[in-house]
Every structure is written in C-alpha cells, then in structure tokens.
N, C-alpha and C. Protein backbone atom coordinates (compact mmCIF):
# COMPACT_ATOMS: atom_id res chain seq x y z
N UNK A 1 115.77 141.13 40.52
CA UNK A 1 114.72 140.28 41.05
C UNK A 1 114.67 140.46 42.56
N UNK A 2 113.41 140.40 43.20
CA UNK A 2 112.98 140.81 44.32
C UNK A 2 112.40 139.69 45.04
N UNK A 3 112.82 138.90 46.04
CA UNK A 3 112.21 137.85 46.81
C UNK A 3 111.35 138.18 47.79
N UNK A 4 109.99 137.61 48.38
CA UNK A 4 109.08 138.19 49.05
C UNK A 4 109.67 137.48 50.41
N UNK A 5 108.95 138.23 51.54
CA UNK A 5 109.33 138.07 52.67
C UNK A 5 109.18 136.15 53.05
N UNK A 6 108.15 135.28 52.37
CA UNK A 6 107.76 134.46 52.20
C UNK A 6 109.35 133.54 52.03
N UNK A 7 110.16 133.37 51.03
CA UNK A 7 111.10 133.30 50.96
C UNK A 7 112.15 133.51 51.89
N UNK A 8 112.35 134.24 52.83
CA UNK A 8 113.30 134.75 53.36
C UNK A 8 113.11 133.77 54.92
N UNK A 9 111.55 133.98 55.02
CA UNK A 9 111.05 132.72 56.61
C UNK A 9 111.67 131.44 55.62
N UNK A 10 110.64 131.11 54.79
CA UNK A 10 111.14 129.47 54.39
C UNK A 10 112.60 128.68 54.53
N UNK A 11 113.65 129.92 53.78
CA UNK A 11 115.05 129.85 54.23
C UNK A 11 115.42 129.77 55.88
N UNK A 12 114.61 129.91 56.26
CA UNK A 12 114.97 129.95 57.92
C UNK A 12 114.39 128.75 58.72
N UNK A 13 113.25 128.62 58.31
CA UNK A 13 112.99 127.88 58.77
C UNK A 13 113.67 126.09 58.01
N UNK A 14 113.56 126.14 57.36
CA UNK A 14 114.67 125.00 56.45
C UNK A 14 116.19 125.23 57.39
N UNK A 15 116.54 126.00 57.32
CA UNK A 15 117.76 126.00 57.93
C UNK A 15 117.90 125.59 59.79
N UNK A 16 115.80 126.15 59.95
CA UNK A 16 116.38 125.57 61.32
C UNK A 16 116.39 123.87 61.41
N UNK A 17 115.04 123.07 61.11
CA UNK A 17 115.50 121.63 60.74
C UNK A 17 116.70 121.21 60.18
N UNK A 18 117.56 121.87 59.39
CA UNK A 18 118.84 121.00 59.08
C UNK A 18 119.57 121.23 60.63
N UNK A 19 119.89 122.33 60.84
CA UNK A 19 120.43 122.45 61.99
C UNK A 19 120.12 121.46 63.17
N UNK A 20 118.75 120.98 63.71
CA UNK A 20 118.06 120.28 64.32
C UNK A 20 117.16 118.97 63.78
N UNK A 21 118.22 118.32 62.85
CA UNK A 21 117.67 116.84 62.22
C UNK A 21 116.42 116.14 63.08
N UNK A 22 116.85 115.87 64.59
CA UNK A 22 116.28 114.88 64.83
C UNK A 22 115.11 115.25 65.64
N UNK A 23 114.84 116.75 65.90
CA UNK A 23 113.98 117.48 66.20
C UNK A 23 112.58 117.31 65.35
N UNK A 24 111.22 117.13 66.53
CA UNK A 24 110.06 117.36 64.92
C UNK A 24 109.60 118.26 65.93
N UNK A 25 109.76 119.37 64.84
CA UNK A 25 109.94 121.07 64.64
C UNK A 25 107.95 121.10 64.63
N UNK A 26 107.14 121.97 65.77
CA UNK A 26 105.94 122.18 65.35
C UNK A 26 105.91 123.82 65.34
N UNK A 27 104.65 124.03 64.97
CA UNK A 27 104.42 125.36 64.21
C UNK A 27 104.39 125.94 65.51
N UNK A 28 103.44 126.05 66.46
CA UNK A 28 103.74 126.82 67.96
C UNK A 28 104.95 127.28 68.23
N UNK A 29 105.45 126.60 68.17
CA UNK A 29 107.16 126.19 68.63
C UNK A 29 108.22 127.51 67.91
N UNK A 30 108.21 127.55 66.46
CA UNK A 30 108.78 128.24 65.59
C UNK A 30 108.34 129.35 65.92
N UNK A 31 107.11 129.43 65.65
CA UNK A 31 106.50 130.93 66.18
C UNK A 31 107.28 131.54 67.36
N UNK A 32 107.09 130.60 68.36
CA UNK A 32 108.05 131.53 70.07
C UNK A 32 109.29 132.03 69.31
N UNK A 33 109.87 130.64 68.84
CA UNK A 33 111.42 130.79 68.68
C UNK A 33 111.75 131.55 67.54
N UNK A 34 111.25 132.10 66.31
CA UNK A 34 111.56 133.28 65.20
C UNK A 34 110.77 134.49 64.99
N UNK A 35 109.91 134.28 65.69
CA UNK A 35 109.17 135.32 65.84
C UNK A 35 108.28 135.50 64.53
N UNK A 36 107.95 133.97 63.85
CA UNK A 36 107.15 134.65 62.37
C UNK A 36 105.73 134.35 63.26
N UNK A 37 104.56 134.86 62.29
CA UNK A 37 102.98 135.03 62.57
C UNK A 37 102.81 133.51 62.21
N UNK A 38 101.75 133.02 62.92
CA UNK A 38 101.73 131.23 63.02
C UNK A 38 101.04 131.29 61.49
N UNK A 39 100.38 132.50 60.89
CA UNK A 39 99.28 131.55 59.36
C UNK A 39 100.83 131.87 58.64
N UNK A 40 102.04 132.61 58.76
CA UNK A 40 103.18 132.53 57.62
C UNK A 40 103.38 131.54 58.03
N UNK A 41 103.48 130.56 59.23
CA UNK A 41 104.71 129.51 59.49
C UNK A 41 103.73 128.11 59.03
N UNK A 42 102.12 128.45 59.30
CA UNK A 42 101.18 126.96 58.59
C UNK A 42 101.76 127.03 57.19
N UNK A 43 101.51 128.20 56.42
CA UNK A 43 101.47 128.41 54.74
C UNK A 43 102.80 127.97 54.62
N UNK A 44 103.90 128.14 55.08
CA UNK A 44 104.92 128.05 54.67
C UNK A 44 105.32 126.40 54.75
N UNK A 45 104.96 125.62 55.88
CA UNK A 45 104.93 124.03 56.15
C UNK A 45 104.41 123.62 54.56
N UNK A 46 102.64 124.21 54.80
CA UNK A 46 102.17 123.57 53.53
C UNK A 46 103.23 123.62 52.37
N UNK A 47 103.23 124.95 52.23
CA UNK A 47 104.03 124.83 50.13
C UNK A 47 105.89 123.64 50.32
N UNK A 48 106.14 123.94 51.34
CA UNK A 48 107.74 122.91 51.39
C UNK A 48 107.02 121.55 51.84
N UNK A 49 105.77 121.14 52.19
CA UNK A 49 105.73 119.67 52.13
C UNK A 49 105.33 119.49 51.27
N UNK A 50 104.30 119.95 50.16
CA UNK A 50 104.50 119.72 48.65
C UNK A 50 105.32 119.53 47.85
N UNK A 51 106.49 120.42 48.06
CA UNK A 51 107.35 120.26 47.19
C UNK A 51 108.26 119.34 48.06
N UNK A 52 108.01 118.27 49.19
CA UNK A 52 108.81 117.44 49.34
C UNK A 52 110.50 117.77 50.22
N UNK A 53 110.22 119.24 50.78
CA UNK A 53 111.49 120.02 51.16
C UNK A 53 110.82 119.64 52.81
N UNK A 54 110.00 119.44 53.15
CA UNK A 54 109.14 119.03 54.76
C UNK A 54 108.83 117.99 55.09
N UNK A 55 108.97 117.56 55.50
CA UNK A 55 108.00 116.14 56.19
C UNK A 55 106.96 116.18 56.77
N UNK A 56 105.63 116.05 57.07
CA UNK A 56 104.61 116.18 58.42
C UNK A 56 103.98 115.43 59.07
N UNK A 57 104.22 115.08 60.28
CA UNK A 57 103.91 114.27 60.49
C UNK A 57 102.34 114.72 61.40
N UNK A 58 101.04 113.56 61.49
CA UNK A 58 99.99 113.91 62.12
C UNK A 58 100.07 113.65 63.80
N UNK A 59 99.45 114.10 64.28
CA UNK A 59 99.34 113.59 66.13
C UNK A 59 100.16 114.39 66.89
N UNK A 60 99.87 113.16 68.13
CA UNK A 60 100.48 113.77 69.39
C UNK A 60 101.98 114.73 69.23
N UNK A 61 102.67 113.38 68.91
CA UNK A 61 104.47 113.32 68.74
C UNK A 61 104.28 114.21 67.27
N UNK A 62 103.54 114.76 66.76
CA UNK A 62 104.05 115.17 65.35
C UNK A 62 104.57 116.73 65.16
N UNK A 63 104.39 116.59 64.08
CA UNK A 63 105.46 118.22 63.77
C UNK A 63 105.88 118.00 62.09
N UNK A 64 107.18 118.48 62.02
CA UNK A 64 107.37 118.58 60.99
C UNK A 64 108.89 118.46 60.89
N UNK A 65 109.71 118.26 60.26
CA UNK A 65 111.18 117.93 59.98
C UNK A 65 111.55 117.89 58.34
N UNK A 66 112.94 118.36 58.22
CA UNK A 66 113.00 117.55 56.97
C UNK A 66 112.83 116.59 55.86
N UNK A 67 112.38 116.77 54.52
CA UNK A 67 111.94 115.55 53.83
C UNK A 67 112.78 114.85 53.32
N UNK A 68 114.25 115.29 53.15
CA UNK A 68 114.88 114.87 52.24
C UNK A 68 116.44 115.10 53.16
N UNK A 69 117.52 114.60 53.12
CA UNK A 69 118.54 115.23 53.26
C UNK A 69 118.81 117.08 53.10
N UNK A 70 119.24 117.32 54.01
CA UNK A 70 119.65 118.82 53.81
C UNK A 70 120.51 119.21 52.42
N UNK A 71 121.73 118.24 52.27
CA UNK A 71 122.55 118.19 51.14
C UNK A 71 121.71 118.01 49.78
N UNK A 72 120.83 117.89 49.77
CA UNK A 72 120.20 117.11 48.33
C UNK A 72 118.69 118.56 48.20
N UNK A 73 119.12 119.69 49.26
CA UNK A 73 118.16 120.68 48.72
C UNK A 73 118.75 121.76 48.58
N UNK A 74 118.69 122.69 47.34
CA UNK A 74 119.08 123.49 47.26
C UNK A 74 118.59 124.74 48.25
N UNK A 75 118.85 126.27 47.90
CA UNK A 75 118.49 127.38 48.27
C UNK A 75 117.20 127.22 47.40
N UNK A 76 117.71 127.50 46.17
CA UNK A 76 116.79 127.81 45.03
C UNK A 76 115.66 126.51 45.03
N UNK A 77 115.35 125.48 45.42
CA UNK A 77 114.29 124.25 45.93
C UNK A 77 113.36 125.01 46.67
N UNK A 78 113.99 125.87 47.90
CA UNK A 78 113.17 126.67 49.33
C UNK A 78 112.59 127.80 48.32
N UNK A 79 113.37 128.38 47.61
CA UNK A 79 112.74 129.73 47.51
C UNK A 79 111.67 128.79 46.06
N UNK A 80 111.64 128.20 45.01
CA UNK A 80 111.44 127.72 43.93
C UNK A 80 109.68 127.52 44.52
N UNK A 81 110.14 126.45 45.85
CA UNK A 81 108.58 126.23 46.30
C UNK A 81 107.32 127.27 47.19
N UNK A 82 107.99 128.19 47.17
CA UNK A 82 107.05 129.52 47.92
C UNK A 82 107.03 130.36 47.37
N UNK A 83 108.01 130.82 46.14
CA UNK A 83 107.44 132.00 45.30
C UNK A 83 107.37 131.73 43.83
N UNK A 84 106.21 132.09 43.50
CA UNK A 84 105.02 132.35 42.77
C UNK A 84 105.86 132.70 41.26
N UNK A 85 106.08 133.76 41.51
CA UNK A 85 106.46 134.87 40.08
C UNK A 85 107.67 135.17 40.00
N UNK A 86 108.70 134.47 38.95
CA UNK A 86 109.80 134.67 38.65
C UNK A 86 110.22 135.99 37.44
N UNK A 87 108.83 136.02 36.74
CA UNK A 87 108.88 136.96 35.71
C UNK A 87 109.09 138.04 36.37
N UNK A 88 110.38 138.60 35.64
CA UNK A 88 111.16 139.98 35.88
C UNK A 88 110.43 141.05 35.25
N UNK A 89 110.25 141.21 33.96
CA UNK A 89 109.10 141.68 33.34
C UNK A 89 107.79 141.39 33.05
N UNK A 90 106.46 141.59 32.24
CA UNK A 90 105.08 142.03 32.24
C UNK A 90 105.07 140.69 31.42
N UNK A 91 105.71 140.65 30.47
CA UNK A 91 106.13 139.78 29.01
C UNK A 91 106.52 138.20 29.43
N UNK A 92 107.22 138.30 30.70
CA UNK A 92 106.92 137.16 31.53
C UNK A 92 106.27 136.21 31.99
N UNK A 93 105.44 136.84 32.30
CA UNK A 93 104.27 136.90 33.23
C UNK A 93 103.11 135.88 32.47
N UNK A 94 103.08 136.57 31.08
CA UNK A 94 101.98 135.51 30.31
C UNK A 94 102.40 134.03 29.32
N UNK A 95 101.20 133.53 29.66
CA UNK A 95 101.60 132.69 28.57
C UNK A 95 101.47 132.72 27.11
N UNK A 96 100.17 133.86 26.72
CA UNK A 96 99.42 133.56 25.60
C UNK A 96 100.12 135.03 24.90
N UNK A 97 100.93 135.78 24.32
CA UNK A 97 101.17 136.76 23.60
C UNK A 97 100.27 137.78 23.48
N UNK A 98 98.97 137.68 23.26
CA UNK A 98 98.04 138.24 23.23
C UNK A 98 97.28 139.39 24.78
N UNK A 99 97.97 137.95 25.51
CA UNK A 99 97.46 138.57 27.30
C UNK A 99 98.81 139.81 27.69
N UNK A 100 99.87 139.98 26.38
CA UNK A 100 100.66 141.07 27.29
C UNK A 100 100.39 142.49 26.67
N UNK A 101 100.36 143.11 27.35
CA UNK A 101 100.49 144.76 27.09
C UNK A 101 101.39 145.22 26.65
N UNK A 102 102.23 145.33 25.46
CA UNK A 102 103.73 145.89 25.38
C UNK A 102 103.62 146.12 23.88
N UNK A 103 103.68 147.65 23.29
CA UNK A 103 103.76 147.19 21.66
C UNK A 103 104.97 146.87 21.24
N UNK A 104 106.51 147.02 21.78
CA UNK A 104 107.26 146.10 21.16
C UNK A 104 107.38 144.62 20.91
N UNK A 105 106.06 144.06 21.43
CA UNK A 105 106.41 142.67 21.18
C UNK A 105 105.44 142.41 19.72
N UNK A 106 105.55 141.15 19.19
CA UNK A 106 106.92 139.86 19.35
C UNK A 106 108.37 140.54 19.39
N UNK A 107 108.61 141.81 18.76
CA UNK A 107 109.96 141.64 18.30
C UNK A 107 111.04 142.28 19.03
N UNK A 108 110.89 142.16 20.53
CA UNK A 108 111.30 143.07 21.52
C UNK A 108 112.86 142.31 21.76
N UNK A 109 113.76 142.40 21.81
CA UNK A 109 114.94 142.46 22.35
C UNK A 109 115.57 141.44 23.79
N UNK A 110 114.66 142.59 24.02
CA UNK A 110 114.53 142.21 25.56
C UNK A 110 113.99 141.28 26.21
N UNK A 111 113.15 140.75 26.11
CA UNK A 111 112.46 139.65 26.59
C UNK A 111 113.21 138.19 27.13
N UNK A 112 114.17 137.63 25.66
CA UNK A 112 115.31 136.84 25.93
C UNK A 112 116.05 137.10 27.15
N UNK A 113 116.60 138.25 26.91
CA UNK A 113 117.35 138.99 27.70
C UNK A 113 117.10 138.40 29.59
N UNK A 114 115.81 139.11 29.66
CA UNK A 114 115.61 139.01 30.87
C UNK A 114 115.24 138.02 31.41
N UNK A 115 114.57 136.59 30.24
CA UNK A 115 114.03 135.31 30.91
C UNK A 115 115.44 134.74 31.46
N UNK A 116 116.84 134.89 30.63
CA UNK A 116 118.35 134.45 31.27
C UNK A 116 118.11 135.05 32.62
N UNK A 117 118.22 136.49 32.69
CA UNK A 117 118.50 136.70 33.68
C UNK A 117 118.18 136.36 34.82
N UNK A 118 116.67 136.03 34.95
CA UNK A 118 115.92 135.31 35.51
C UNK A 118 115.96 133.97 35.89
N UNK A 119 116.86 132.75 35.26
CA UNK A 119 117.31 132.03 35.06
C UNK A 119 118.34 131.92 35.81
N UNK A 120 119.37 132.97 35.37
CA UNK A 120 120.24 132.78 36.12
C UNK A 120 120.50 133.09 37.80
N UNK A 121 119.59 133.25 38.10
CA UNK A 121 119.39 134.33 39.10
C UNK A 121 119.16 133.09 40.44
N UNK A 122 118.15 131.97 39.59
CA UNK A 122 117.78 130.54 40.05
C UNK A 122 118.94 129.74 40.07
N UNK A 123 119.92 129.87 39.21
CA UNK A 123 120.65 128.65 39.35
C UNK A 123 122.47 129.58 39.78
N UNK A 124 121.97 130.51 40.20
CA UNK A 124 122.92 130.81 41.26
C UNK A 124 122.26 130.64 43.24
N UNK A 125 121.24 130.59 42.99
CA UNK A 125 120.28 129.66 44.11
C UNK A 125 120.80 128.57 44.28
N UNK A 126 120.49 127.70 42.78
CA UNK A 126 120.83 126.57 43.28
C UNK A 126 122.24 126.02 43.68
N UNK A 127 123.18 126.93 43.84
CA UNK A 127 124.42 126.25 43.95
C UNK A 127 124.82 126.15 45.13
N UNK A 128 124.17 126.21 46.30
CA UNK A 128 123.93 126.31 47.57
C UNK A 128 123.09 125.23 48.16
N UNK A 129 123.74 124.38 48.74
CA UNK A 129 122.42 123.61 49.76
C UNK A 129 122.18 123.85 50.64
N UNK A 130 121.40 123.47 51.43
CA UNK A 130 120.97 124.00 52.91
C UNK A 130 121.90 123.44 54.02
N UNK A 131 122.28 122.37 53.06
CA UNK A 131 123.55 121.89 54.09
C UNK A 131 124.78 122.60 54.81
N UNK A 132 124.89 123.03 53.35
CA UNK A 132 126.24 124.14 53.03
C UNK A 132 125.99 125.30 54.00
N UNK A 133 125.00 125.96 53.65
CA UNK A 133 124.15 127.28 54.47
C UNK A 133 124.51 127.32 55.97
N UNK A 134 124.46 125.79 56.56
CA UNK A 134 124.33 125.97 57.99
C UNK A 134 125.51 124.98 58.73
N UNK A 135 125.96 124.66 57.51
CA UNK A 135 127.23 123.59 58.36
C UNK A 135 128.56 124.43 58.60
N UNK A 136 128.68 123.88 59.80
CA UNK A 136 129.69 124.40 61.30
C UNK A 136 129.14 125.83 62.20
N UNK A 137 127.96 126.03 61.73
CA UNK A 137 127.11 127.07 62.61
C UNK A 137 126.74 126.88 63.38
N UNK A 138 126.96 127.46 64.51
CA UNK A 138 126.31 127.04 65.94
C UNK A 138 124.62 127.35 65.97
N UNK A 139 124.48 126.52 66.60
CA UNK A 139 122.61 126.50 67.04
C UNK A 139 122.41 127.85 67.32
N UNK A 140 121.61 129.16 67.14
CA UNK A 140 120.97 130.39 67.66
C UNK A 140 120.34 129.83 68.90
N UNK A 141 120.59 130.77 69.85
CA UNK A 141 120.27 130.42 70.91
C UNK A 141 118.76 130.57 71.33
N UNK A 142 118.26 131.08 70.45
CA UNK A 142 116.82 131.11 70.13
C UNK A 142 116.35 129.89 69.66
N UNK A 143 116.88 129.13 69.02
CA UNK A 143 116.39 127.82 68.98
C UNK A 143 116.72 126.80 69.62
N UNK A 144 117.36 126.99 71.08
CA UNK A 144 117.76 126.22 72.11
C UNK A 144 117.23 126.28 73.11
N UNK A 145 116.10 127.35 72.77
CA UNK A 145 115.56 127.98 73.80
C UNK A 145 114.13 126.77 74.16
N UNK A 146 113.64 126.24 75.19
CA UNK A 146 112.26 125.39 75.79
C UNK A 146 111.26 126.26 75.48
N UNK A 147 110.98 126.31 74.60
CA UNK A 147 109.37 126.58 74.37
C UNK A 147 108.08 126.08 75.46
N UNK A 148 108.15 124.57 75.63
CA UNK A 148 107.12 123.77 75.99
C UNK A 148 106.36 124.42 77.02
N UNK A 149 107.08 125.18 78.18
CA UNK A 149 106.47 125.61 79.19
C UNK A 149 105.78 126.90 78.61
N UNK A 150 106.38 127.87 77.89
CA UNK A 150 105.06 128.99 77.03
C UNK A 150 104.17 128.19 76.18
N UNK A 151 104.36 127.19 75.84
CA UNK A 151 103.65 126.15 74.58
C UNK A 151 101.75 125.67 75.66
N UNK A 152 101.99 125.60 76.90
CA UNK A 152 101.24 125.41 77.85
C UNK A 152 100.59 126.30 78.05
C-alpha cells in the first residue's frame, strides 16, 4: 500500500499542533514554515476538521489547532481522514460485483487475502498517536521561526 503525498503533509502538520498546543496555527503561517502549497495546506485543514482531528476557528485571532487531545488520535485517524482509496486491488475498489473487471471473481482467492492486508496495514497506523509521534521532540526550528513579519 502506497500513501499519497496528501497523507504525509497531514502527518506533519498534526504533528506540528501537538507539538504547539496552545498555538492557533494559520494556513499563511504553515506555508512559510513547511514549505507545503497554501490550496494542500486549505484542503488538508478542511478534510481533518471534518473528521474532528482540527479545530477552526473564524476571525481575527483565528486559525486552527487541535480538536481533540493529541493522545486520543491516532496516525491511522490523520491518514484515515485524507486518503480516499484503501483498496489494494481493482476488486476493492467496488461495491457492486458486477462494476469489477476480473474473471476470477466471485471465486478468487485473493481478494480476502488482500482486504486483511489492507486492514492490517490501518491498524498498524493505528497503534501510534500523535502524541507518541512527537513526545520529547524538540520544536524544528522551522517552526520557531516568526513568520508575522513575512506574513505582512
């Protein structure tokens, strides 16, 4: 299984709010300091405040921070809420039997096979919190860095 780049910011950026609790983290801001493109760092706010992994707040003072405790989110929560397609195979992918292309099915083998694997793949994700991820790590000095005056 292959995680999209989408995944890999979200983890980062999650990790920078745990790191910086009391910080409200805005999208400008992240951009200076990780260097992602500001529509990955909007898209990416959106799908983790849906799933309740963000907070957002509107206005002046606003931004964005953690929704939940760091401890109470997994890896697999971050990656769960930004990517799309877990199906490893084609057979995956559908719901209706009919919508897959494959003549070994129904009676393919494999299919079981790979929805575990797939499975498992998530709940070796989840055995990780974000807590875990970043506790006794020092701040990157990239995110210690004053934005406000380039923010101007």
């Amino acid at each position: 299984m292959r995680l999209n780049q989408a995944s890999d910011f979200a983890l980062r950026l999650v990790m920078q709010c745990a790191m910086q609790p009391e910080t409200n983290h805005r999208i400008d801001q992240v951009v200076l300091q990780q260097g992602f493109s500001k529509g990955h760092v909007m898209k990416l706010v959106n799908q983790l405040s849906h799933a309740g992994i963000l907070e957002t707040m509107r206005g002046r003072g606003g931004g964005f921070k953690l929704g939940r405790n760091a401890k109470e989110i997994t890896v697999g929560d971050v990656v769960r809420a930004v990517e799309s397609d877990f199906a490893v195979v084609e057979c995956l992918r559908h719901q209706k039997p009919e919508d897959v292309q494959c003549c070994f099915l129904p009676s393919c083998r494999l299919k079981p096979l790979m929805h575990r694997a797939s499975n498992a793949f998530l709940q070796v994700l989840d055995e990780m919190t974000v807590e875990a991820a970043v506790s006794g790590l020092p701040v990157p000095q990239a995110l210690l860095t004053d934005t406000t005056q380039k923010l101007m």
